[in-house]
Protein backbone atom coordinates (compact mmCIF):
# COMPACT_ATOMS: atom_id res chain seq x y z
CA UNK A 1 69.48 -87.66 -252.19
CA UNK A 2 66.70 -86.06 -250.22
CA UNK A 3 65.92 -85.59 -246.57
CA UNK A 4 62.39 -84.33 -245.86
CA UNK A 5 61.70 -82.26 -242.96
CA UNK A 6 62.01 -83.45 -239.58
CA UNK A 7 58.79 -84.51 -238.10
CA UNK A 8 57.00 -88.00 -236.97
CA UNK A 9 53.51 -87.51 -239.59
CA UNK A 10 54.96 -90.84 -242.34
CA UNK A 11 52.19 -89.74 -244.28
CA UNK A 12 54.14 -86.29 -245.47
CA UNK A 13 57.52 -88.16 -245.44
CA UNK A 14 55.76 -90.24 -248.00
CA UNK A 15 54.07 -87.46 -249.79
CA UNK A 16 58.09 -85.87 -249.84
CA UNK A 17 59.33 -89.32 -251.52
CA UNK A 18 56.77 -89.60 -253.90
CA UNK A 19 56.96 -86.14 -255.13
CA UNK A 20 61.40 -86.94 -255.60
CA UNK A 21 60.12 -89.79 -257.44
CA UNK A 22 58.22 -88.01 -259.76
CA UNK A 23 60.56 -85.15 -260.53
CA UNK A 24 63.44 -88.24 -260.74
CA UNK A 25 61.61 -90.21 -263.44
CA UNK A 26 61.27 -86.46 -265.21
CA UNK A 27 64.43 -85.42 -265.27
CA UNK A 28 65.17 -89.81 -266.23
CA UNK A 29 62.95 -88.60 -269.62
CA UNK A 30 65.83 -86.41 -270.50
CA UNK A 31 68.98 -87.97 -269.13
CA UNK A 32 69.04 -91.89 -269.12
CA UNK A 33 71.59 -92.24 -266.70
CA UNK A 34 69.45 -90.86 -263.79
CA UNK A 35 68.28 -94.04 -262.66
CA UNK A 36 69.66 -94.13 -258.45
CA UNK A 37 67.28 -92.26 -255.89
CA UNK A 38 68.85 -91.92 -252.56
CA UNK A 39 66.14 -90.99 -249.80
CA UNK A 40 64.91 -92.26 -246.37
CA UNK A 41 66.70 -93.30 -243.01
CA UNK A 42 66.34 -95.31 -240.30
CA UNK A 43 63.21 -93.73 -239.23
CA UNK A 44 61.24 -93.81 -242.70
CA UNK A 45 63.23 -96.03 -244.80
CA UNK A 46 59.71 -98.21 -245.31
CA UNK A 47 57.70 -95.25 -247.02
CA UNK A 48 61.13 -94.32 -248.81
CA UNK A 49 61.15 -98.05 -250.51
CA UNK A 50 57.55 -97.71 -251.10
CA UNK A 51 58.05 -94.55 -253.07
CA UNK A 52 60.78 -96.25 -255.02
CA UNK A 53 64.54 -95.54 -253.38
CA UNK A 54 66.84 -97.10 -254.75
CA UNK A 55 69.53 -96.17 -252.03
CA UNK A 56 68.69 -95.98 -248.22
CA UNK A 57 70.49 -94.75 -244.82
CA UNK A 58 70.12 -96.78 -241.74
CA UNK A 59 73.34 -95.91 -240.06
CA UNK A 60 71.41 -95.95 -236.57
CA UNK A 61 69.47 -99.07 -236.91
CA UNK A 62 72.82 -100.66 -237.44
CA UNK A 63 75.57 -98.83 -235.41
CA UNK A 64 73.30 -96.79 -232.61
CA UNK A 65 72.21 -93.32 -232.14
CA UNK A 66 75.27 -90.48 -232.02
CA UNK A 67 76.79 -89.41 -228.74
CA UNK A 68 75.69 -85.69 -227.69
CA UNK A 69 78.82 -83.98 -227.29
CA UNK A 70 77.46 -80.81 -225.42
């Protein structure tokens, strides 16, 4: 599972998915049950399934954003 840094540019969350897709299908080379990537949320979910997650988070799109308790 990766979460790349926070920021709004989808061009370097993309360029942060593709590069976990890369080292995934390495270390896939060596052990053949590496085959799940988990990466991308609500806000960049698209670029994560064009980089090639397998597994994505979109716990806001579906339940709302998180009270702020202080």
């Amino acid at each position: 599972m990766i979460i790349p840094p926070l920021t709004d540019n989808r061009k370097k969350h993309l360029s942060y998915f593709k590069t976990a897709k890369e080292i995934q299908v390495k270390i896939g080379k060596n052990i053949n049950t590496c085959t799940k990537l988990s990466m991308g949320m609500t806000s960049d979910y698209i670029e994560a399934i064009k980089a090639g997650a397998t597994h994505i988070r979109i716990g806001t799109a579906l339940f709302g954003g998180r009270k702020k308790w202080l």
